[in-house]
Protein backbone atom coordinates (compact mmCIF):
# COMPACT_ATOMS: atom_id res chain seq x y z
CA UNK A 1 -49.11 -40.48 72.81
CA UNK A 2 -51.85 -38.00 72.68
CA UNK A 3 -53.10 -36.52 69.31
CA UNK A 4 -51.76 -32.90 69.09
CA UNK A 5 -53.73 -29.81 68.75
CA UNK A 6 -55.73 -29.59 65.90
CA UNK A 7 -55.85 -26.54 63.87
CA UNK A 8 -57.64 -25.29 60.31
CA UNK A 9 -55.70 -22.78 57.68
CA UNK A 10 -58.03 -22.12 54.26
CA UNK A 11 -57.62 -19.50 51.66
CA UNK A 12 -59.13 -18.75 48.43
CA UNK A 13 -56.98 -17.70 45.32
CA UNK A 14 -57.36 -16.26 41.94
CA UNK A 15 -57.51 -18.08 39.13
CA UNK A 16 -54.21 -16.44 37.63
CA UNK A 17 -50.65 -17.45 37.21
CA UNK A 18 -49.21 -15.88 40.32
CA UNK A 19 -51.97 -17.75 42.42
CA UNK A 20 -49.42 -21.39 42.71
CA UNK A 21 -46.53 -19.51 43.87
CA UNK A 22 -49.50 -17.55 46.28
CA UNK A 23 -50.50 -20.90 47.34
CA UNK A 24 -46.96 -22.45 48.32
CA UNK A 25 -46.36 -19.28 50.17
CA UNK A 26 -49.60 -20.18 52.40
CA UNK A 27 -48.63 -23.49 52.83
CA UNK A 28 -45.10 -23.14 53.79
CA UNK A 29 -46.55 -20.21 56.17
CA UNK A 30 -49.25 -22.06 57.78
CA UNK A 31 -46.95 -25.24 58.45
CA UNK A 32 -44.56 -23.26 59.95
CA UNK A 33 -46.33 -21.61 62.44
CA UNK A 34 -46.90 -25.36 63.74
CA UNK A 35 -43.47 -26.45 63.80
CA UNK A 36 -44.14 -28.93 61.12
CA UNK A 37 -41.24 -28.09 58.68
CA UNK A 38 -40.47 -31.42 57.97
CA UNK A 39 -43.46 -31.78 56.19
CA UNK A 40 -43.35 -28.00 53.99
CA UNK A 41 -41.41 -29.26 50.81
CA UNK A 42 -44.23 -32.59 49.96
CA UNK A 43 -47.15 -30.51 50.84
CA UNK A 44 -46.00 -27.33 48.68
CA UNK A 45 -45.23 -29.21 45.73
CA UNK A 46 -48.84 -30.80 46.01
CA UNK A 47 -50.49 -28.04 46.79
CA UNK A 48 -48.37 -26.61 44.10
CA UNK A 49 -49.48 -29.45 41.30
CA UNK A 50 -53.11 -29.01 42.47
CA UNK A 51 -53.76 -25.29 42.45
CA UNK A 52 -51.73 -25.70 38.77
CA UNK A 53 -54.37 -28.44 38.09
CA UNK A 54 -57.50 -26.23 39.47
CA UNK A 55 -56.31 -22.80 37.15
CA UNK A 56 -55.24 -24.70 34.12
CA UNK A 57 -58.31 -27.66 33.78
CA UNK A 58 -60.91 -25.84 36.05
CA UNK A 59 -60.16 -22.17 35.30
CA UNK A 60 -61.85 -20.76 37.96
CA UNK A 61 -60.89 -19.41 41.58
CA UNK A 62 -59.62 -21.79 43.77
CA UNK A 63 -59.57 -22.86 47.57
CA UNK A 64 -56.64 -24.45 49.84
CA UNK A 65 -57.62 -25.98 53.29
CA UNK A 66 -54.73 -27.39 55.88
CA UNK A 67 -56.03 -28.92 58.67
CA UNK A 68 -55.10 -31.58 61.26
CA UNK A 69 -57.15 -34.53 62.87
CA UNK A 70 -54.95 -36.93 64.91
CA UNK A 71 -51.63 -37.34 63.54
CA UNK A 72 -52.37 -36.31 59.66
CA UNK A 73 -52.55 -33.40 58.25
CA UNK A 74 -55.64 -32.94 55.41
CA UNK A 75 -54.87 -30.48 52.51
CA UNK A 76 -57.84 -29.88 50.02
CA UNK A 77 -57.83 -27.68 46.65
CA UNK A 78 -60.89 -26.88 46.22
CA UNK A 79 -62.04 -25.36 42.58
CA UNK A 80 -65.56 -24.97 40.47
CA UNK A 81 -65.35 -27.81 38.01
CA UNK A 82 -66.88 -31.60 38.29
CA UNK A 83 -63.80 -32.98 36.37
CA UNK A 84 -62.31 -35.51 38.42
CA UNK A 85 -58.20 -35.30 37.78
CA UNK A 86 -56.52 -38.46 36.67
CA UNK A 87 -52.90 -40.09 36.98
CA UNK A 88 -51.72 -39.44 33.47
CA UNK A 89 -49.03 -41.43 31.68
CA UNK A 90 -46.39 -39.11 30.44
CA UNK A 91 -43.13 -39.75 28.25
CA UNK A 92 -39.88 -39.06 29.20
CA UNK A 93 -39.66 -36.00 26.47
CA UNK A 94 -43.16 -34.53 27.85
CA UNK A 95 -43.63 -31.42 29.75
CA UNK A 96 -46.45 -31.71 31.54
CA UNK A 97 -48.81 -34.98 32.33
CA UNK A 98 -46.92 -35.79 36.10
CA UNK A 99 -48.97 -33.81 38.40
CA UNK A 100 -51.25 -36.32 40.09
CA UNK A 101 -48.34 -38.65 39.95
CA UNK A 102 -46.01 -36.57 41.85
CA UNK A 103 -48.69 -36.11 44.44
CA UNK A 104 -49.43 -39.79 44.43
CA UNK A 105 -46.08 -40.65 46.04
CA UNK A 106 -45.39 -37.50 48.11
CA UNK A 107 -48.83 -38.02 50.38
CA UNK A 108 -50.19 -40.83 51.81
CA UNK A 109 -53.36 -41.38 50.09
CA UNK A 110 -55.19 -38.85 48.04
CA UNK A 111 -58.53 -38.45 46.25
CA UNK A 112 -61.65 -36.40 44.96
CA UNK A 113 -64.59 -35.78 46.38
CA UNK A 114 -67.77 -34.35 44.50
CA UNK A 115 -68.98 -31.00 45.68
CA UNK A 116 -72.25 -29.03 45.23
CA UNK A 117 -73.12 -26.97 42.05
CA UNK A 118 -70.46 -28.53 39.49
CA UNK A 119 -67.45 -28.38 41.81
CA UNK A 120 -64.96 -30.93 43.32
CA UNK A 121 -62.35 -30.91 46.12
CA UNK A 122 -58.77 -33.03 45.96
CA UNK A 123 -57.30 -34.36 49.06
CA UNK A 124 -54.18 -35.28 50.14
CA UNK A 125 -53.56 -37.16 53.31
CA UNK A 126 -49.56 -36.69 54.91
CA UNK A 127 -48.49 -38.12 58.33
CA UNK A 128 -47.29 -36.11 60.82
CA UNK A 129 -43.15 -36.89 61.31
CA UNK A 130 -42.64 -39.73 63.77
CA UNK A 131 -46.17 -41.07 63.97
């Protein structure tokens, strides 16, 4: 089966509370205009923990990149700080501390990767349905 087409969606956002729901809304737009609802829920509630992650930890403007190769689809939030984020371990009575679980089981794989001048980008691999 041939790879299908490959395509690139990126977008920078404020670092401000409206920016996750801003983010979701580009996600859910961008998938969409590829056909590739099936995948729209997983990827905006990642995109939605990581742009969270990026505002609240890194404080600074953020960027979100969707792009295909093959038969994955990449997302990366990009944001200014060096801080690698880490799998917490919450308690059942705590309100925060499951963000880079919850994207640990939605995607495939996911990690960080340093960036230039005290920044870092997280990545989130997700297989395209069927493949």
């Amino acid at each position: 089966m041939d790879p299908p087409p490959q395509w690139l969606h990126e977008r920078q956002f404020a670092a401000e509370a409206l920016s996750a729901g801003r983010a979701r809304r580009f996600v859910r737009t961008s998938l969409l205009a590829h056909d590739l609802r099936e995948l729209v829920d997983d990827v905006e509630l990642v995109v939605s923990e990581l742009a969270t992650n990026a505002m609240k930890h890194a404080g600074t403007p953020f960027t979100v990149t969707l792009e295909t190769f093959g038969h994955t689809v990449l997302v990366v939030v990009k944001d200014g700080s060096p801080t690698s984020p880490h799998q917490g371990r919450a308690g059942m009575m705590d309100t925060s501390g499951r963000g880079m679980a919850i994207v640990g089981s939605l995607s495939r794989a996911w990690g960080v990767s340093p960036g230039a001048a005290s920044a870092k980008s997280v990545w989130a691999l997700f297989d395209l349905d069927g493949q």
